[in-house]
Protein backbone atom coordinates (compact mmCIF):
# COMPACT_ATOMS: atom_id res chain seq x y z
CA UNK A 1 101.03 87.38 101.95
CA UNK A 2 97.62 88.55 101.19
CA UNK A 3 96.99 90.71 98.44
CA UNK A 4 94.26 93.54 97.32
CA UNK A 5 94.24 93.15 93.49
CA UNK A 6 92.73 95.30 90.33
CA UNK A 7 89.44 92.07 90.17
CA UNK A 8 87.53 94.75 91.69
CA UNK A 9 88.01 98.62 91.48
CA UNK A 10 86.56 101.16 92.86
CA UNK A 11 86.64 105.16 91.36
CA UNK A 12 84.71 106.21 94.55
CA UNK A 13 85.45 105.68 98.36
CA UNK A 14 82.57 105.90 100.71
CA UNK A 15 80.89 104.28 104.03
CA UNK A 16 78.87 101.46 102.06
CA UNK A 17 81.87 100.21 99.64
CA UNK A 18 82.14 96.23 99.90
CA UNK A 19 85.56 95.52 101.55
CA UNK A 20 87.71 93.06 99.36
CA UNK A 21 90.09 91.82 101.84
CA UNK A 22 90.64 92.00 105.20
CA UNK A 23 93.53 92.41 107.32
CA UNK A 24 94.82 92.08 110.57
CA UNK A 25 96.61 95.36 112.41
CA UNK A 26 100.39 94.72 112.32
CA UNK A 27 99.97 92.51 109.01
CA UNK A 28 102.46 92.79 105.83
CA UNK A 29 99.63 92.68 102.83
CA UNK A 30 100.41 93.79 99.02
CA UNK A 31 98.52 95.97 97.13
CA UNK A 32 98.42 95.35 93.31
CA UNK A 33 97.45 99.08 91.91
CA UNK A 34 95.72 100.12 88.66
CA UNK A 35 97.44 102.50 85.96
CA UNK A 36 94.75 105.52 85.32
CA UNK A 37 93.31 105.07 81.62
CA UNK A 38 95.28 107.28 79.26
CA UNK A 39 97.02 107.17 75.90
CA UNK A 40 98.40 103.77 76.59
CA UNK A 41 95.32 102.22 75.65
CA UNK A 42 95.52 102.94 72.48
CA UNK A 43 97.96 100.39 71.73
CA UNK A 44 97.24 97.99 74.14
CA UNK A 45 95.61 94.56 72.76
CA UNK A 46 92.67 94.55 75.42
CA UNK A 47 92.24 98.46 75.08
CA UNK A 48 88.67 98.68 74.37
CA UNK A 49 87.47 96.48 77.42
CA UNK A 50 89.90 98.05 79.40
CA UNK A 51 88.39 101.42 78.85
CA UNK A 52 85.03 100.29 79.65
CA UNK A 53 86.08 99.06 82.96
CA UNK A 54 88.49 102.06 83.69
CA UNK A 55 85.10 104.04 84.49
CA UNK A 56 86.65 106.98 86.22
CA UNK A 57 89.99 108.31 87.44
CA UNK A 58 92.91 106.90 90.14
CA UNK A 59 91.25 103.82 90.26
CA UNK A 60 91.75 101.87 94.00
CA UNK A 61 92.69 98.37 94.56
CA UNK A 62 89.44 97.25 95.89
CA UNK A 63 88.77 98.14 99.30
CA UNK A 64 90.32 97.09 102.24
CA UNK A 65 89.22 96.44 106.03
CA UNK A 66 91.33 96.56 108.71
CA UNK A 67 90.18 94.01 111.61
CA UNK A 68 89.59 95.79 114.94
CA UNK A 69 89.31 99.41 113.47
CA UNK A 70 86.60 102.03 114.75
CA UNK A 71 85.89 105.39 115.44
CA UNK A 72 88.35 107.18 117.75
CA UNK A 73 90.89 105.59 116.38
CA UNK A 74 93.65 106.48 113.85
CA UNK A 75 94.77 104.23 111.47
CA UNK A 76 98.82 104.24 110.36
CA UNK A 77 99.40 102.69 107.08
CA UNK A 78 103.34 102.07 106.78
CA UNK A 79 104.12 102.90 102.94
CA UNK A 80 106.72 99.53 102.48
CA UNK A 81 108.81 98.71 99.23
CA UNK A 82 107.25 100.16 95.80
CA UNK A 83 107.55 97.97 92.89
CA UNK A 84 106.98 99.73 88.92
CA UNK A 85 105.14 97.84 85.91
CA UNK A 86 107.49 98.78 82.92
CA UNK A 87 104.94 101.00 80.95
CA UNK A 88 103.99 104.43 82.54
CA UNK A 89 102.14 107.85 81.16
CA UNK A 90 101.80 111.54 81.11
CA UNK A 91 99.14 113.44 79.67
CA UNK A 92 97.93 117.29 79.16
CA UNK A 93 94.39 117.73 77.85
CA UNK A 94 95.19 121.47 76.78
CA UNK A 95 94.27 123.36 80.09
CA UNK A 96 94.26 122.76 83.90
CA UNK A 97 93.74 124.79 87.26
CA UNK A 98 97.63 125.47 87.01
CA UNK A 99 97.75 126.79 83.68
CA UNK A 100 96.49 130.26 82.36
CA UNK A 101 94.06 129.51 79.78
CA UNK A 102 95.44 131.77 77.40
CA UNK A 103 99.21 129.85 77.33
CA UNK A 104 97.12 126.58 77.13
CA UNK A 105 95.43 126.61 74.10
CA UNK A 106 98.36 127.60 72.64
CA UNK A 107 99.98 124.23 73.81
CA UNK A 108 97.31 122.25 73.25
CA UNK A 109 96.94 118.89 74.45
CA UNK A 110 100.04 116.61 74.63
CA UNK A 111 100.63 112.79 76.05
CA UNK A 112 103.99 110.70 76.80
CA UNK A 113 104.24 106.93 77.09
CA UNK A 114 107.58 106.00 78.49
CA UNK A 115 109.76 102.67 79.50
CA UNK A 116 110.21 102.54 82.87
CA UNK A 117 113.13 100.44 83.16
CA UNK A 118 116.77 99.61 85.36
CA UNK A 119 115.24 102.61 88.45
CA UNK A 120 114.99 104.72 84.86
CA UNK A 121 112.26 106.54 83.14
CA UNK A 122 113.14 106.31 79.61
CA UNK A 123 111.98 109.94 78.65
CA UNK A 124 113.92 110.02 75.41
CA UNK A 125 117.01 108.95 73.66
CA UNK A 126 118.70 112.10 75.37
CA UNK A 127 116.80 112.00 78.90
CA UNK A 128 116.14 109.33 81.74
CA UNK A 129 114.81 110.42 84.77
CA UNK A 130 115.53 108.37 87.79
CA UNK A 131 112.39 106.75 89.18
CA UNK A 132 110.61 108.46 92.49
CA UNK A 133 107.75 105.92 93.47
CA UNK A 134 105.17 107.55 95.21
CA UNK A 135 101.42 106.37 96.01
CA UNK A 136 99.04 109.07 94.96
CA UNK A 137 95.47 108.06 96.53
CA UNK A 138 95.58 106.93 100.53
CA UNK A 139 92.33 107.11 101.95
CA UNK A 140 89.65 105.83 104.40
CA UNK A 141 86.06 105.77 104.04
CA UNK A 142 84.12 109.45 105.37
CA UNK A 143 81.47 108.75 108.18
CA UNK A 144 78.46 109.69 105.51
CA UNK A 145 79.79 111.08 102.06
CA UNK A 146 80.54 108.94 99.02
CA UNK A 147 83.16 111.23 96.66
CA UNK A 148 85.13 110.38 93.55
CA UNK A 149 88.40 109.45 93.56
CA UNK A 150 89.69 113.01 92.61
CA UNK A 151 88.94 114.49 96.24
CA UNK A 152 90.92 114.74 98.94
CA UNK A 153 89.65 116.10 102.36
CA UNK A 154 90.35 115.17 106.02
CA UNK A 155 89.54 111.76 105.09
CA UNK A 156 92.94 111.71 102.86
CA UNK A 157 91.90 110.46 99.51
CA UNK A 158 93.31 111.90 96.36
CA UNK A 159 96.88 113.37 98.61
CA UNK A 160 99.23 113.35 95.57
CA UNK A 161 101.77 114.16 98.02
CA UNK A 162 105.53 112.85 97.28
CA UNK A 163 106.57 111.71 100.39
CA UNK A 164 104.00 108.77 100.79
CA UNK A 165 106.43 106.16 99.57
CA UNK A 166 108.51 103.37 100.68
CA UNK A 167 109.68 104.54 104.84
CA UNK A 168 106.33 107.13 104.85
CA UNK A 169 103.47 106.43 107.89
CA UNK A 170 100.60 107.82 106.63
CA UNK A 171 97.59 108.76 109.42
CA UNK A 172 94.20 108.90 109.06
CA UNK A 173 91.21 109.32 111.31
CA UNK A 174 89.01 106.31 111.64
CA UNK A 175 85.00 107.27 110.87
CA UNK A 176 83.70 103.98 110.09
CA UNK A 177 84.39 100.77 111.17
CA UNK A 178 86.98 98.42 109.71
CA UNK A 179 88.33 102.09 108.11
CA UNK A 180 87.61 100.77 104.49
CA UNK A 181 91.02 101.63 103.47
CA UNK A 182 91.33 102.28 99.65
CA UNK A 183 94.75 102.83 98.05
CA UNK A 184 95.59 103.68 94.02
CA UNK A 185 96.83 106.16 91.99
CA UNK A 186 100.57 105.32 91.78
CA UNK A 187 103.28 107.13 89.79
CA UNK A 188 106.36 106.66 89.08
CA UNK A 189 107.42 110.46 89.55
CA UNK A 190 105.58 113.54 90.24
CA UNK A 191 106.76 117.39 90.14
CA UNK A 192 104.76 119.46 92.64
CA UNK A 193 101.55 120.97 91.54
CA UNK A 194 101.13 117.91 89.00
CA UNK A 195 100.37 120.19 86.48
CA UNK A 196 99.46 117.96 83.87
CA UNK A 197 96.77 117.18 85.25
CA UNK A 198 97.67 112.88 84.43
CA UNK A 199 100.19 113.34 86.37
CA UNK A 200 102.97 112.64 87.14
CA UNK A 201 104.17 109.45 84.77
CA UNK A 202 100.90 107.82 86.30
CA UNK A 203 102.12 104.00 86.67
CA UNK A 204 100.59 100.83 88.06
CA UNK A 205 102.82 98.57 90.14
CA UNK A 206 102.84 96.12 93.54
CA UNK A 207 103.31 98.34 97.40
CA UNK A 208 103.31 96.27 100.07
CA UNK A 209 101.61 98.10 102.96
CA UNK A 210 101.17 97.46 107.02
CA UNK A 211 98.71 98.95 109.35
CA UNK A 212 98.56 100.13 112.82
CA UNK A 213 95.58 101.37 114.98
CA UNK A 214 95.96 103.86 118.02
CA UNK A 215 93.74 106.33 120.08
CA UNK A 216 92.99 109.76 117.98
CA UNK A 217 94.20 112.60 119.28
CA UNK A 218 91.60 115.27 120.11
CA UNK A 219 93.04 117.90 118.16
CA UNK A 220 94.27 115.64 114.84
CA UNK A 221 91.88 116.72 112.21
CA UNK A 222 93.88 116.10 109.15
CA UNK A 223 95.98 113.61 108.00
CA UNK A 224 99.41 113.52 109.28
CA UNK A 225 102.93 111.60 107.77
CA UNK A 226 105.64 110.93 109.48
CA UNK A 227 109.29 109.99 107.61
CA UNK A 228 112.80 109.04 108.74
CA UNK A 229 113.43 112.82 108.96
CA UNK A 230 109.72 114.81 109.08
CA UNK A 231 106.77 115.49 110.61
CA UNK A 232 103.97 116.37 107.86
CA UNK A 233 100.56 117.46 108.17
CA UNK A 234 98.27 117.62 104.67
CA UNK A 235 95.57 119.69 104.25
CA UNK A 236 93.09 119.69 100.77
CA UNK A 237 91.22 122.44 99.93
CA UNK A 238 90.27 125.54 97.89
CA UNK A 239 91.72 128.06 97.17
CA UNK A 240 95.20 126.91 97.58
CA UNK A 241 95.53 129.40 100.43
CA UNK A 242 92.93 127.40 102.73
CA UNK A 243 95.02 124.15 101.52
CA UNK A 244 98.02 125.93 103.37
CA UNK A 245 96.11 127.49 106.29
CA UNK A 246 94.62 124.65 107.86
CA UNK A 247 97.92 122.48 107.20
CA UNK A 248 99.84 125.52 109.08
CA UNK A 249 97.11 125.20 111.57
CA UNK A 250 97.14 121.15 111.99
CA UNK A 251 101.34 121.25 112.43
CA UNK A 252 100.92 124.20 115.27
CA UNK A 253 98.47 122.04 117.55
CA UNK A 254 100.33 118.77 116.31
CA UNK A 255 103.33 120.95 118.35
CA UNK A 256 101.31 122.04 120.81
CA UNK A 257 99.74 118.80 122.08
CA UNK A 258 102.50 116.18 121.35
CA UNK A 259 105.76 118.31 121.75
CA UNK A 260 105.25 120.39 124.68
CA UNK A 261 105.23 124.14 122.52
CA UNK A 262 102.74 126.67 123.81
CA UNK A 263 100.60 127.57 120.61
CA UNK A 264 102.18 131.34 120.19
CA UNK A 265 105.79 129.69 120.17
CA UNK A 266 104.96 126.87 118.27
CA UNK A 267 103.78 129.68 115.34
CA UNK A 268 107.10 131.42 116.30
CA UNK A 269 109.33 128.18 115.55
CA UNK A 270 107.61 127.35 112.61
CA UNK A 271 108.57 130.99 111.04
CA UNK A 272 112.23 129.70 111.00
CA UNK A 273 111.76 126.17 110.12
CA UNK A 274 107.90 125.40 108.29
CA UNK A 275 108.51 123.69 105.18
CA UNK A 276 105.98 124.29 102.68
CA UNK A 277 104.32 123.62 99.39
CA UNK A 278 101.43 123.12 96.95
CA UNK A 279 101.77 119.24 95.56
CA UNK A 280 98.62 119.57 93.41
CA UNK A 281 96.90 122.17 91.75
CA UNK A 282 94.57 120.52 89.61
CA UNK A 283 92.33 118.27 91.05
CA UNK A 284 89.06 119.33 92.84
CA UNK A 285 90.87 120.25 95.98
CA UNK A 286 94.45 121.46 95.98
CA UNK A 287 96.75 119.88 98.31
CA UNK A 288 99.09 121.47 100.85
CA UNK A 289 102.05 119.68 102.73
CA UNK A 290 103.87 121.52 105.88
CA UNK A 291 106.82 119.99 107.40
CA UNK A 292 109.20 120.24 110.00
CA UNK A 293 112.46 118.58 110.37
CA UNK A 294 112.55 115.75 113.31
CA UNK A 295 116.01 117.29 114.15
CA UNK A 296 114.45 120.85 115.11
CA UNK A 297 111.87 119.05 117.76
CA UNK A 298 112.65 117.60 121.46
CA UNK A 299 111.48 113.82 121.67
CA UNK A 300 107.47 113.88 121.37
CA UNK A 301 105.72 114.54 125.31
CA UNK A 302 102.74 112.58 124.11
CA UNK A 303 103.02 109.94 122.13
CA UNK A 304 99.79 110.05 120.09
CA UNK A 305 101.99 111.19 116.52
């Protein structure tokens, strides 16, 4: 099995980024990810190299190109089995977009380096939390724009979202060739809004991934996940209420197109049914999920999903 590895990372994702490995659509690959930089350096016997070469923040495993990939196109990355290092973090610098300035100076900054061991996060003595593996950063390369691995746009990028892990398809517009895919930022749990800021107990670990490549559909123009039981569209963007607008928006014509609705009772259905939230509220652009439950829809008209 091939595998993308920390050799090379890369803090920014953009058209010109030299692709690391390449795959083959329908290929089982691993992807080896990077813990952020954090408190846990502090300790750590190669700490001061290792903060020279952790440059910038959620890190991504190299970049990778997926044989066959262009324009048009819309590449699925299947989210397989999530593997945790044993050493994970948490950190607070004293004031994010989520917290009221006022409440966080009075808190002041704060860090956590935890065991992660037996499905456990060791949290103290008193308190394990069981493990939720997620991967925080899925994204392909935008047509022109090179951006920090902190952004998130229609591109994916910096989701944060919970449900990308092990069962999740993830889908993403192609805009350059090969789709430079670039994947990082894993944790080993996250609490919506991630209002730490690092994180989630940010984490570094082994995914294994697989990719698939079929026609775009002409109104897809955010990133979509699908699950056992959900359809998801993801939207990133400020304020928060745009986030949630133009995911609301993406799920109607998602309905519309692939599910037979008619737009006004497509808006109507998701009154009773939309699930909704705000996964991050501290990065450049927040992050909205909406979901519907798989048992509320007929079997998809169009198969373009």
């Amino acid at each position: 099995m091939q595998r993308a590895t920390r050799d090379l990372l890369y803090f920014e994702t953009g058209p010109d980024n030299e692709p690391t490995l390449r795959v083959q659509p329908g290929e089982t690959f691993e992807v080896e990810t990077q813990i952020n930089r954090g408190p846990w350096l502090d300790n750590h016997p190669d700490g001061k190299a290792l903060r020279e070469r952790l440059i910038g923040g959620n890190p991504s495993s190299g970049c990778i190109y997926v044989k066959g990939a262009e324009p048009g196109q819309v590449l699925t990355v299947h989210i397989g089995p999530i593997e945790l290092d044993p050493m994970g973090f948490t950190n607070f610098g004293g004031n994010t977009g989520a917290m009221p300035s006022w409440l966080g100076s009075g808190i002041g900054p704060h860090h956590k380096v935890v065991e992660i061991k037996d499905g456990l996060i060791h949290w103290s003595d008193q308190l394990k939390l069981p493990i939720a593996p997620m991967i925080g950063f899925v994204g392909v390369a935008p047509a022109r724009e090179r951006l920090h691995n902190g952004w998130g746009g229609p591109w994916g990028g910096n989701f944060d979202v919970q449900e990308i892990t092990t069962g999740a398809a993830v889908k993403l517009a192609v805009n350059v060739p090969g789709a430079l895919l670039h994947i990082g930022d894993m944790h080993a749990i996250q609490g919506d809004g991630e209002i730490c800021g690092a994180g989630g107990i940010e984490a570094s670990g082994r995914v294994q991934v697989r990719c698939e490549l079929s026609r775009k559909p002409a109104n897809m123009f955010w990133p979509r996940i699908i699950d056992e039981t959900h359809i998801m569209t993801v939207a990133m963007a400020r304020p928060a209420e745009d986030a949630f607008r133009y995911a609301l928006e993406a799920m109607v014509l998602w309905l519309e197109r692939s599910y037979g609705f008619e737009c006004g009772e497509a808006y109507l259905l998701l009154g009773q049914v939309l699930e909704a939230r705000c996964t991050q509220f501290v990065n450049p652009t927040f992050t909205y999920v909406a979901k519907v439950a798989r048992r509320h829809l007929p079997e998809a008209i169009i198969f373009d999903a």
